[in-house]
PDB file of N, CA and C in Angstrom:
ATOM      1  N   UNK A   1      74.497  86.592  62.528  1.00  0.00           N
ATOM      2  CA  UNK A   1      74.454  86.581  63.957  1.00  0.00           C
ATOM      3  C   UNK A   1      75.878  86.763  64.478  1.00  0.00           C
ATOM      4  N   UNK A   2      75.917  87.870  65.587  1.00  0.00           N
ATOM      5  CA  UNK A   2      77.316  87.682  66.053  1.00  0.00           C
ATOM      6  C   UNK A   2      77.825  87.254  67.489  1.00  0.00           C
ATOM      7  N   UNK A   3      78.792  86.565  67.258  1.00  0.00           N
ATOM      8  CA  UNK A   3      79.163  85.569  68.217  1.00  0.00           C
ATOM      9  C   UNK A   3      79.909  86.267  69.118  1.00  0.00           C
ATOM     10  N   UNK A   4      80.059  86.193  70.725  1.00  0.00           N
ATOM     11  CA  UNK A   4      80.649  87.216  71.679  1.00  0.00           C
ATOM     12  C   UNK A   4      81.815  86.087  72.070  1.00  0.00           C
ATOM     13  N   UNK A   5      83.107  86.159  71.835  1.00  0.00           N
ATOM     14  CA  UNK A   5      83.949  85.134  72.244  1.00  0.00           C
ATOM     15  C   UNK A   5      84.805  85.681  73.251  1.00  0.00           C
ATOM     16  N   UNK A   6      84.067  85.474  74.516  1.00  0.00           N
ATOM     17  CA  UNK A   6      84.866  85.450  76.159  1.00  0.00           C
ATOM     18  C   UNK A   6      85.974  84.457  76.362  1.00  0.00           C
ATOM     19  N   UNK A   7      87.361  85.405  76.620  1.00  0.00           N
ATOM     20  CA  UNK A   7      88.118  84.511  77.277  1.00  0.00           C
ATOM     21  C   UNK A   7      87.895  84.299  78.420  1.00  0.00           C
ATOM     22  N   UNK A   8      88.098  82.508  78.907  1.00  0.00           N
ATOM     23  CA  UNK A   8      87.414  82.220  79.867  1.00  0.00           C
ATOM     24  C   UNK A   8      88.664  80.761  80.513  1.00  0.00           C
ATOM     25  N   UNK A   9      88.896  81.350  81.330  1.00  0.00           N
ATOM     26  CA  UNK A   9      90.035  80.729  82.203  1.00  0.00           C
ATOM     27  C   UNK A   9      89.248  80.339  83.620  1.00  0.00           C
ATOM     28  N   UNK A  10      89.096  78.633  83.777  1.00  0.00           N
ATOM     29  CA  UNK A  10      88.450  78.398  84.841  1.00  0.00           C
ATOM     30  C   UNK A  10      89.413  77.605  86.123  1.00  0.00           C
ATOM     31  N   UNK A  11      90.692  77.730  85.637  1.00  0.00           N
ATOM     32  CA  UNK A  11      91.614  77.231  86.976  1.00  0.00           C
ATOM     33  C   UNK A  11      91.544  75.665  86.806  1.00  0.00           C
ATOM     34  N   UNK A  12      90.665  75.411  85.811  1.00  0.00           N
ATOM     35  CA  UNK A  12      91.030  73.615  86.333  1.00  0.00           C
ATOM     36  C   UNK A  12      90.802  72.827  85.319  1.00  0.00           C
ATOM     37  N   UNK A  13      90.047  73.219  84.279  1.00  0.00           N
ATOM     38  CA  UNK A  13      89.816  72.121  82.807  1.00  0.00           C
ATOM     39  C   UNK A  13      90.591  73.087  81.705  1.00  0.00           C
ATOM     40  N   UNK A  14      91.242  74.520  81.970  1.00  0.00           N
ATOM     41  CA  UNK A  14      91.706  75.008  81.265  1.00  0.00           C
ATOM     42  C   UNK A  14      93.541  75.228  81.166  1.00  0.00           C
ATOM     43  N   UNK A  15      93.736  74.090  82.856  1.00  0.00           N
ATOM     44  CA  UNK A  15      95.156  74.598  82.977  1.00  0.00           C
ATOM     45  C   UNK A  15      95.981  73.503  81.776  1.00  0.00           C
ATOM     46  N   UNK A  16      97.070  74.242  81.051  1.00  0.00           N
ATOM     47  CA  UNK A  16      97.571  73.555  79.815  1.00  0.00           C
ATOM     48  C   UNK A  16      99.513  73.254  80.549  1.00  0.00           C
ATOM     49  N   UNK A  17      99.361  73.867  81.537  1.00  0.00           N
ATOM     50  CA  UNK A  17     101.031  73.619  82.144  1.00  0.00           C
ATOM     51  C   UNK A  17     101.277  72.597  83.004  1.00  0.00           C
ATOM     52  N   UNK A  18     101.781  71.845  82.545  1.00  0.00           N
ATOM     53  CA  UNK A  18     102.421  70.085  83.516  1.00  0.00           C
ATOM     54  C   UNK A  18     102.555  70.632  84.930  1.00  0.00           C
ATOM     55  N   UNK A  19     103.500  72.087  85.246  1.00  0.00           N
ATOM     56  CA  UNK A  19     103.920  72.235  86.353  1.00  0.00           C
ATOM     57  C   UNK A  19     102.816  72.637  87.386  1.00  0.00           C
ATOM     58  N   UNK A  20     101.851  73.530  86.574  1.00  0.00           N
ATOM     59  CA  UNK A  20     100.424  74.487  86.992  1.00  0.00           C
ATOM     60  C   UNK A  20      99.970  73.051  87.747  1.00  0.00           C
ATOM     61  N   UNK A  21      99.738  72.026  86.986  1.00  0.00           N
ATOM     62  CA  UNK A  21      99.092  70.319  87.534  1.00  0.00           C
ATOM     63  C   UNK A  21      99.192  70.138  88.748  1.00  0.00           C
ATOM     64  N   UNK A  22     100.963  70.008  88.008  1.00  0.00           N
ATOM     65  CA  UNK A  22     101.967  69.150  89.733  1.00  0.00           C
ATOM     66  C   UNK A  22     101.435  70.003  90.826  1.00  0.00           C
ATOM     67  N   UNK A  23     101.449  71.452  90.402  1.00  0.00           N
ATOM     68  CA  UNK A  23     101.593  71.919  92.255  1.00  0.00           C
ATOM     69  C   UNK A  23     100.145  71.878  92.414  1.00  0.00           C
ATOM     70  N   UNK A  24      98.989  72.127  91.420  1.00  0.00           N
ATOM     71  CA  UNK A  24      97.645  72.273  92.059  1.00  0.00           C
ATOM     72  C   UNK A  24      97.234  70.636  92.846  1.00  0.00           C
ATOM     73  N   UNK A  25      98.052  69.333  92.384  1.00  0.00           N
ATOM     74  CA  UNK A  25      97.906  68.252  93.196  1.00  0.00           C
ATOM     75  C   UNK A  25      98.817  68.486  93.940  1.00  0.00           C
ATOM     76  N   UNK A  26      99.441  68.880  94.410  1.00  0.00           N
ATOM     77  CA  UNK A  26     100.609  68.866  95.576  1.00  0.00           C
ATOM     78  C   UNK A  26      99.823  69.879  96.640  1.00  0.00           C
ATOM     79  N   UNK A  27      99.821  70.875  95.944  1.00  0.00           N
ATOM     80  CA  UNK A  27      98.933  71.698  97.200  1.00  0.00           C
ATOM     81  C   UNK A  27      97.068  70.800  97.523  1.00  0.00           C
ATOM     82  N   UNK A  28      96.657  70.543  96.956  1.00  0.00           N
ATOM     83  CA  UNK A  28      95.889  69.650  97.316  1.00  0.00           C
ATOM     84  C   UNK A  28      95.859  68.135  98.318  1.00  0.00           C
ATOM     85  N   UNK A  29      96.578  67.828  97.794  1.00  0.00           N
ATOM     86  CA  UNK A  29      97.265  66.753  98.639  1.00  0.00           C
ATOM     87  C   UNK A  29      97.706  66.666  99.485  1.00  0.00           C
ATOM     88  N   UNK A  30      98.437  68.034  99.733  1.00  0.00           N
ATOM     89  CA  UNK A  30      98.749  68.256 100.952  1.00  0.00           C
ATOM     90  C   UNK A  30      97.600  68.347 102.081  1.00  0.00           C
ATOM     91  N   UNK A  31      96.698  69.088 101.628  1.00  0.00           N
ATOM     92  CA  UNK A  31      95.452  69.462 102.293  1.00  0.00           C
ATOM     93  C   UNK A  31      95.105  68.457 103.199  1.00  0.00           C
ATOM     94  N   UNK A  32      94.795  67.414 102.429  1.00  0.00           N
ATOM     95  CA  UNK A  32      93.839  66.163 102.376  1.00  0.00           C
ATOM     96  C   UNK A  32      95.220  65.269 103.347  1.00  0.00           C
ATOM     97  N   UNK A  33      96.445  65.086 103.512  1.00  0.00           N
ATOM     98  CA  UNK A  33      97.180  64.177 103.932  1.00  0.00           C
ATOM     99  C   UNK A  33      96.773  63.589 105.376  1.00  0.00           C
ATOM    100  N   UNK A  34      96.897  62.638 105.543  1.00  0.00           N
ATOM    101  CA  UNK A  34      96.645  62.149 107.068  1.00  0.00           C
ATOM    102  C   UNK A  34      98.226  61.495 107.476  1.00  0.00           C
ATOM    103  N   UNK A  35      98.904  61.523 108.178  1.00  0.00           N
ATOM    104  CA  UNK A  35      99.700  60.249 108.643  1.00  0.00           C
ATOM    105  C   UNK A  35      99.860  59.825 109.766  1.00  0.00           C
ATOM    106  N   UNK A  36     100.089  58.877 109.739  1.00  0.00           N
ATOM    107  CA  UNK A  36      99.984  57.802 110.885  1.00  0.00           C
ATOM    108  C   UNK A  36     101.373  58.314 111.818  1.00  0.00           C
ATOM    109  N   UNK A  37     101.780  59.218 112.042  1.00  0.00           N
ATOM    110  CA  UNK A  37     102.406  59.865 113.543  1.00  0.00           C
ATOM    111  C   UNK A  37     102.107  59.664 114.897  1.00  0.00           C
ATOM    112  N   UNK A  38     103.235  59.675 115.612  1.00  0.00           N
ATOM    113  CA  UNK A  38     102.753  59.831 117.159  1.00  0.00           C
ATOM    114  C   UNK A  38     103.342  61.969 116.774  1.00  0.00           C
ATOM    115  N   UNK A  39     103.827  62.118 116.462  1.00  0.00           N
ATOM    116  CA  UNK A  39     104.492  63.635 116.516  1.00  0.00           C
ATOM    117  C   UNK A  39     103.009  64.263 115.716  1.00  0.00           C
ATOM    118  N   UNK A  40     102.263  65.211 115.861  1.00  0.00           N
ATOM    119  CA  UNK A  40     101.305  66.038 115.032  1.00  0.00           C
ATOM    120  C   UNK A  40     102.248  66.898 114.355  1.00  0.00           C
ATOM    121  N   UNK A  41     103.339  67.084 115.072  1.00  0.00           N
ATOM    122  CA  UNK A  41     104.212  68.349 114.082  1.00  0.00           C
ATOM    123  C   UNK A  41     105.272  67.747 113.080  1.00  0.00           C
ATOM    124  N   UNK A  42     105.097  66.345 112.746  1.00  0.00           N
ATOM    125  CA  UNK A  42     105.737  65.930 111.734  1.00  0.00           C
ATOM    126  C   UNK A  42     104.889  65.820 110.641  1.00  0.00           C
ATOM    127  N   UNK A  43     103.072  65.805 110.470  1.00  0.00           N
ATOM    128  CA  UNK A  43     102.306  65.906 109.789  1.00  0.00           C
ATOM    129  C   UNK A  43     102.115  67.086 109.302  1.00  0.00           C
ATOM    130  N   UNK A  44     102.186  68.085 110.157  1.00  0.00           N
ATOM    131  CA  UNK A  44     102.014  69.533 110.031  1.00  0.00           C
ATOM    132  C   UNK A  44     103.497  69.947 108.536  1.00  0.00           C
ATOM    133  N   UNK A  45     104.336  69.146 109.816  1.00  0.00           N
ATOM    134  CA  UNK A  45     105.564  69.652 108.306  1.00  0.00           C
ATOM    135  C   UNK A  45     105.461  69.096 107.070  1.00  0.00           C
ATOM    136  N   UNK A  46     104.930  67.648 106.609  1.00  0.00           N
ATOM    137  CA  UNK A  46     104.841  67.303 105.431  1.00  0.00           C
ATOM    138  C   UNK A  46     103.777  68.028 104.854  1.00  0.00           C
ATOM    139  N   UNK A  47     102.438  67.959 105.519  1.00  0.00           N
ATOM    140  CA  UNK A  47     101.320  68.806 104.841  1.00  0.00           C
ATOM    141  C   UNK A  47     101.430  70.644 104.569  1.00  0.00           C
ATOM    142  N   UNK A  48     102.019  71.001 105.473  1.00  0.00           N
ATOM    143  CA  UNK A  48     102.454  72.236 104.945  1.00  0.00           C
ATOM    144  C   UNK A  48     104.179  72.834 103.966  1.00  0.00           C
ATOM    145  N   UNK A  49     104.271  71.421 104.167  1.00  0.00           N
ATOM    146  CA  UNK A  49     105.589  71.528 102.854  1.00  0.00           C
ATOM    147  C   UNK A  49     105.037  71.253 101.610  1.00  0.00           C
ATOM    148  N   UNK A  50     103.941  70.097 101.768  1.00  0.00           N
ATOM    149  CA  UNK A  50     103.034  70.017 100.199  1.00  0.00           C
ATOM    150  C   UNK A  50     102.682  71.282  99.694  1.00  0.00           C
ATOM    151  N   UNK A  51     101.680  71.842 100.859  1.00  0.00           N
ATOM    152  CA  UNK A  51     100.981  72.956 100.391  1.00  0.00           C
ATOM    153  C   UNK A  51     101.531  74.007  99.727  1.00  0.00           C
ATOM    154  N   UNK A  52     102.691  73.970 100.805  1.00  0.00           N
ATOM    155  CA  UNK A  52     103.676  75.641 100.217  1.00  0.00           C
ATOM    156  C   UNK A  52     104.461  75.066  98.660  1.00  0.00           C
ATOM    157  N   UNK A  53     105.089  73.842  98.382  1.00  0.00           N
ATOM    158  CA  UNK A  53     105.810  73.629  97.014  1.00  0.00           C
ATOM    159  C   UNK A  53     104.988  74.024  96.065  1.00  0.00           C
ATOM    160  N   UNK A  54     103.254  72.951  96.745  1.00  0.00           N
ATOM    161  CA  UNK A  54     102.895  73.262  95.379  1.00  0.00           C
ATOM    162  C   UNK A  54     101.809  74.308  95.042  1.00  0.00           C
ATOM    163  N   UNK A  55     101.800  75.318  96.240  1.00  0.00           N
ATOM    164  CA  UNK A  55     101.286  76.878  95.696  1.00  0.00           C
ATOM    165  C   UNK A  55     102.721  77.117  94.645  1.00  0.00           C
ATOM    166  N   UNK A  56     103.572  77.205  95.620  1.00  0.00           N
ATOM    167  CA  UNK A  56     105.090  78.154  94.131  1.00  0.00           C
ATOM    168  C   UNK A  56     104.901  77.072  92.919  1.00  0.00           C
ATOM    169  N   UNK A  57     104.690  75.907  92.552  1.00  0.00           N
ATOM    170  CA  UNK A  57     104.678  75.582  91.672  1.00  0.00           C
ATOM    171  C   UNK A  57     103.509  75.852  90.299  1.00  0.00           C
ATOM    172  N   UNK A  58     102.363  76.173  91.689  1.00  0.00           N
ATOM    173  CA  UNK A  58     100.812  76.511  90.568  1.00  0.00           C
ATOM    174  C   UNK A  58     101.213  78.018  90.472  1.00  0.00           C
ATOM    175  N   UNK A  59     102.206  78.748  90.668  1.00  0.00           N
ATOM    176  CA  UNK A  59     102.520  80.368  90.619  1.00  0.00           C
ATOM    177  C   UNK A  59     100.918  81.099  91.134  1.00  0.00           C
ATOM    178  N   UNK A  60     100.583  80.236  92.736  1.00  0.00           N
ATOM    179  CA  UNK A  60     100.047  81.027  93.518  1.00  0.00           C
ATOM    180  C   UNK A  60     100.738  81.780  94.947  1.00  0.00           C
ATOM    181  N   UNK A  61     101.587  82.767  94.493  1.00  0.00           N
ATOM    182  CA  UNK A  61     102.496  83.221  95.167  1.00  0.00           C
ATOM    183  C   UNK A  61     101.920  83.775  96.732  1.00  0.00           C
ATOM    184  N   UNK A  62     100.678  84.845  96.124  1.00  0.00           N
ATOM    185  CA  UNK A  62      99.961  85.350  97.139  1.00  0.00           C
ATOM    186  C   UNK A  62      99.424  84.510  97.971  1.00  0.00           C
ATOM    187  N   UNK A  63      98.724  83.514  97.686  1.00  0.00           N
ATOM    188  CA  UNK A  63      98.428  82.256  98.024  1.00  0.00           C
ATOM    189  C   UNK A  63      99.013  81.626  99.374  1.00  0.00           C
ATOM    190  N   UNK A  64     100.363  81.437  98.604  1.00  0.00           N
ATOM    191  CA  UNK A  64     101.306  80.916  99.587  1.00  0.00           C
ATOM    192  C   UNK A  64     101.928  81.442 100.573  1.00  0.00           C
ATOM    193  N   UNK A  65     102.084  83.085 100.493  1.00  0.00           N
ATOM    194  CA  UNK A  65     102.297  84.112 101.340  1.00  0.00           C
ATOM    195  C   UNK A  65     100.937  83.724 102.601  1.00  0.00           C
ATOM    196  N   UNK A  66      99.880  84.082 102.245  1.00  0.00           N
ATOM    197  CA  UNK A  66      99.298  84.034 103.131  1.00  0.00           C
ATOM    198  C   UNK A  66      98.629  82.886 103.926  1.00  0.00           C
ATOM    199  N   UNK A  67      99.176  81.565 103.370  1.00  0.00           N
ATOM    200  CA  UNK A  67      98.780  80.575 103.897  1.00  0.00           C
ATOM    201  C   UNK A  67     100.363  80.352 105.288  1.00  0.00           C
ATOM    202  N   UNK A  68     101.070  81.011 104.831  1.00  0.00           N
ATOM    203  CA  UNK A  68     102.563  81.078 105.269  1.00  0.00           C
ATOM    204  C   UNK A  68     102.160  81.841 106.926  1.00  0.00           C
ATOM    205  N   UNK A  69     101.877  83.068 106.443  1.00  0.00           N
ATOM    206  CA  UNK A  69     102.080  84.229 107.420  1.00  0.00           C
ATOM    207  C   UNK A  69     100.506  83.110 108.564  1.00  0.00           C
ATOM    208  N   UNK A  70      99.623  82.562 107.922  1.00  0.00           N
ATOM    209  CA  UNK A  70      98.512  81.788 109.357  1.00  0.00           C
ATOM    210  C   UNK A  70      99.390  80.962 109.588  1.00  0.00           C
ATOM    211  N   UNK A  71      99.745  80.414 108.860  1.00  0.00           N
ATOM    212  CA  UNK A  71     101.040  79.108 109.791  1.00  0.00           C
ATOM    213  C   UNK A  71     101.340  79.646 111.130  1.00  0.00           C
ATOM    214  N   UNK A  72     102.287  81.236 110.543  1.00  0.00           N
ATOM    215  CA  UNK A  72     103.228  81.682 111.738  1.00  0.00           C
ATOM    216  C   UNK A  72     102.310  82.147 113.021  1.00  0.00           C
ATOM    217  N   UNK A  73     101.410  82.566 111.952  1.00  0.00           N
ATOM    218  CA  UNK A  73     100.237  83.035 113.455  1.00  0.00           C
ATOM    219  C   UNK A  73      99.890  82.301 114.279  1.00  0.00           C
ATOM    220  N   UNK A  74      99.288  80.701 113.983  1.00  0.00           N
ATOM    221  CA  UNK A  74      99.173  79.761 114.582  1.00  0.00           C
ATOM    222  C   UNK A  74     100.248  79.316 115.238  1.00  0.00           C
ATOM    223  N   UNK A  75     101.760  78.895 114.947  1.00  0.00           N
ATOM    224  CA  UNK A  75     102.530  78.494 115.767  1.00  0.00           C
ATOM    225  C   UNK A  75     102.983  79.455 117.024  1.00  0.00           C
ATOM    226  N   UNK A  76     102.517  80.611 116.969  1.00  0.00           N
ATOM    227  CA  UNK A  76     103.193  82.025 117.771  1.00  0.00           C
ATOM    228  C   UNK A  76     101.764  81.558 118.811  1.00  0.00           C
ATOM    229  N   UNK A  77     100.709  81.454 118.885  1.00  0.00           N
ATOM    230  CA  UNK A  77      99.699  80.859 119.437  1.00  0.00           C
ATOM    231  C   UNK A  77      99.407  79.834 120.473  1.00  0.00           C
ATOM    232  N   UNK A  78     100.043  78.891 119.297  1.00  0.00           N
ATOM    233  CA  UNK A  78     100.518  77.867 119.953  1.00  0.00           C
ATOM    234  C   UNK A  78     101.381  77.158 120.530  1.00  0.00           C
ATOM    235  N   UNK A  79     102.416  78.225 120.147  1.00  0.00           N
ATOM    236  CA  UNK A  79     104.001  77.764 120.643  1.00  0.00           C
ATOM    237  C   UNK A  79     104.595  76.385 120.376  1.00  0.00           C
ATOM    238  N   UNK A  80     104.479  76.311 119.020  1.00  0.00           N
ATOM    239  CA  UNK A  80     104.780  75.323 118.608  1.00  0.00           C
ATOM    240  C   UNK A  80     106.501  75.604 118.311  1.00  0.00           C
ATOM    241  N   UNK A  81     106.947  74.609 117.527  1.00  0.00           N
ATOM    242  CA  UNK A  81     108.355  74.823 117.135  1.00  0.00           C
ATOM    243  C   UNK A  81     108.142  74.652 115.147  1.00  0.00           C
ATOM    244  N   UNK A  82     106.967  74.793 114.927  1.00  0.00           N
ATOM    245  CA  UNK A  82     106.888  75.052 113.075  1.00  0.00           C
ATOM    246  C   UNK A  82     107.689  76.156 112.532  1.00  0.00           C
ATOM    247  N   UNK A  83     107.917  76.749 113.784  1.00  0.00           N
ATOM    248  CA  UNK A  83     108.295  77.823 113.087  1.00  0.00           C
ATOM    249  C   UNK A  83     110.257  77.306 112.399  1.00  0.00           C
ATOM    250  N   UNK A  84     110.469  76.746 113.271  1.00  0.00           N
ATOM    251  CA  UNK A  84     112.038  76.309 113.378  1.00  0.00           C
ATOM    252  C   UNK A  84     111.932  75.715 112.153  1.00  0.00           C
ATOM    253  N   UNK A  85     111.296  74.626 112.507  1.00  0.00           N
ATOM    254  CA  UNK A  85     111.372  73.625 111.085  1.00  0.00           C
ATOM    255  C   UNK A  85     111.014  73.886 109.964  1.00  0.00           C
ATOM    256  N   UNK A  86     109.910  75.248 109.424  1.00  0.00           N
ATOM    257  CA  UNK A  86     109.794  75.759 109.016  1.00  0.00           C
ATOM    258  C   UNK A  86     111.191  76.601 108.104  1.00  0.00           C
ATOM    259  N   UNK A  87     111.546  76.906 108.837  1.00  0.00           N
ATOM    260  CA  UNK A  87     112.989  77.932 109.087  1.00  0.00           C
ATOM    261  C   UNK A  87     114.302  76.603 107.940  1.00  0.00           C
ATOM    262  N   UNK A  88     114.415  75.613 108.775  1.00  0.00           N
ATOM    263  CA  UNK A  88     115.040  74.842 108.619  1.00  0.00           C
ATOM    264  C   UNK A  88     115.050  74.317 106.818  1.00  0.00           C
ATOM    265  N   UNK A  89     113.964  74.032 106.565  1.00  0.00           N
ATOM    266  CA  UNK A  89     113.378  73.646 105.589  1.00  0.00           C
ATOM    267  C   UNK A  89     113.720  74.628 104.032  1.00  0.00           C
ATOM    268  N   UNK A  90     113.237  76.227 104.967  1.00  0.00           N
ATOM    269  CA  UNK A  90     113.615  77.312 103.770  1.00  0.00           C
ATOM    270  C   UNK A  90     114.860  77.536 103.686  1.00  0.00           C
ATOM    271  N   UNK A  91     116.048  77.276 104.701  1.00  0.00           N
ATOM    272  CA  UNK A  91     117.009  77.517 104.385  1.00  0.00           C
ATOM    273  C   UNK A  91     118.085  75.844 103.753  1.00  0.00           C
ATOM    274  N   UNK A  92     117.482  74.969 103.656  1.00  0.00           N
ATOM    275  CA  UNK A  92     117.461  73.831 102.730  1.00  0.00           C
ATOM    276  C   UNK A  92     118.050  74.197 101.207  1.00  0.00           C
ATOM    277  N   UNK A  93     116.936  74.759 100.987  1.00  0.00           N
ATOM    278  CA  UNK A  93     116.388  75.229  99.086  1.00  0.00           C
ATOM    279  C   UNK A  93     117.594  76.172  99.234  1.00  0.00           C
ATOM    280  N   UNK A  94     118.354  77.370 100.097  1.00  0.00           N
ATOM    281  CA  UNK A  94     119.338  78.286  99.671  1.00  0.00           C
ATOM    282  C   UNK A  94     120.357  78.097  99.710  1.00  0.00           C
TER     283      UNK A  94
END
């Protein structure tokens, strides 16, 4: 009898990289964060600083691009100031 052996990569009982982990709970976590703020745009910045570390950390680049570019859409919308702090934040890391 012959056996058909599919490689089979399912994103979550198959990831073997510590870092792949960290960011798939970091971007998760982020998701899910609540905090106790009077500011909504100080929640916005921790939860979308989770999200974005730990897409680059799970090397979901595209991912993070486009979770990036609705951010900007939304703050241009809303006229928020994410975009600054946003700004602020990336030029941190350089």
């Amino acid at each position: 009898m012959n056996i058909i052996h599919r490689p089979v990569y399912d994103d979550h009982f198959d990831i073997t990289k510590e870092h792949f982990k960290l960011g798939k709970s970091l971007y998760y976590f982020g998701k899910a964060i609540v905090l106790r703020e009077a500011d909504p745009s100080k929640q916005d910045l921790v939860s979308h600083s989770m999200q974005f570390l730990g897409l680059g950390l799970y090397n979901k680049f595209n991912r993070a691009l486009d979770l990036l570019e609705s951010w900007i859409a939304t703050a241009k919308t809303n006229k928020t100031h994410v975009l600054s702090q946003m700004q602020v934040i990336l030029n941190s890391f350089w």
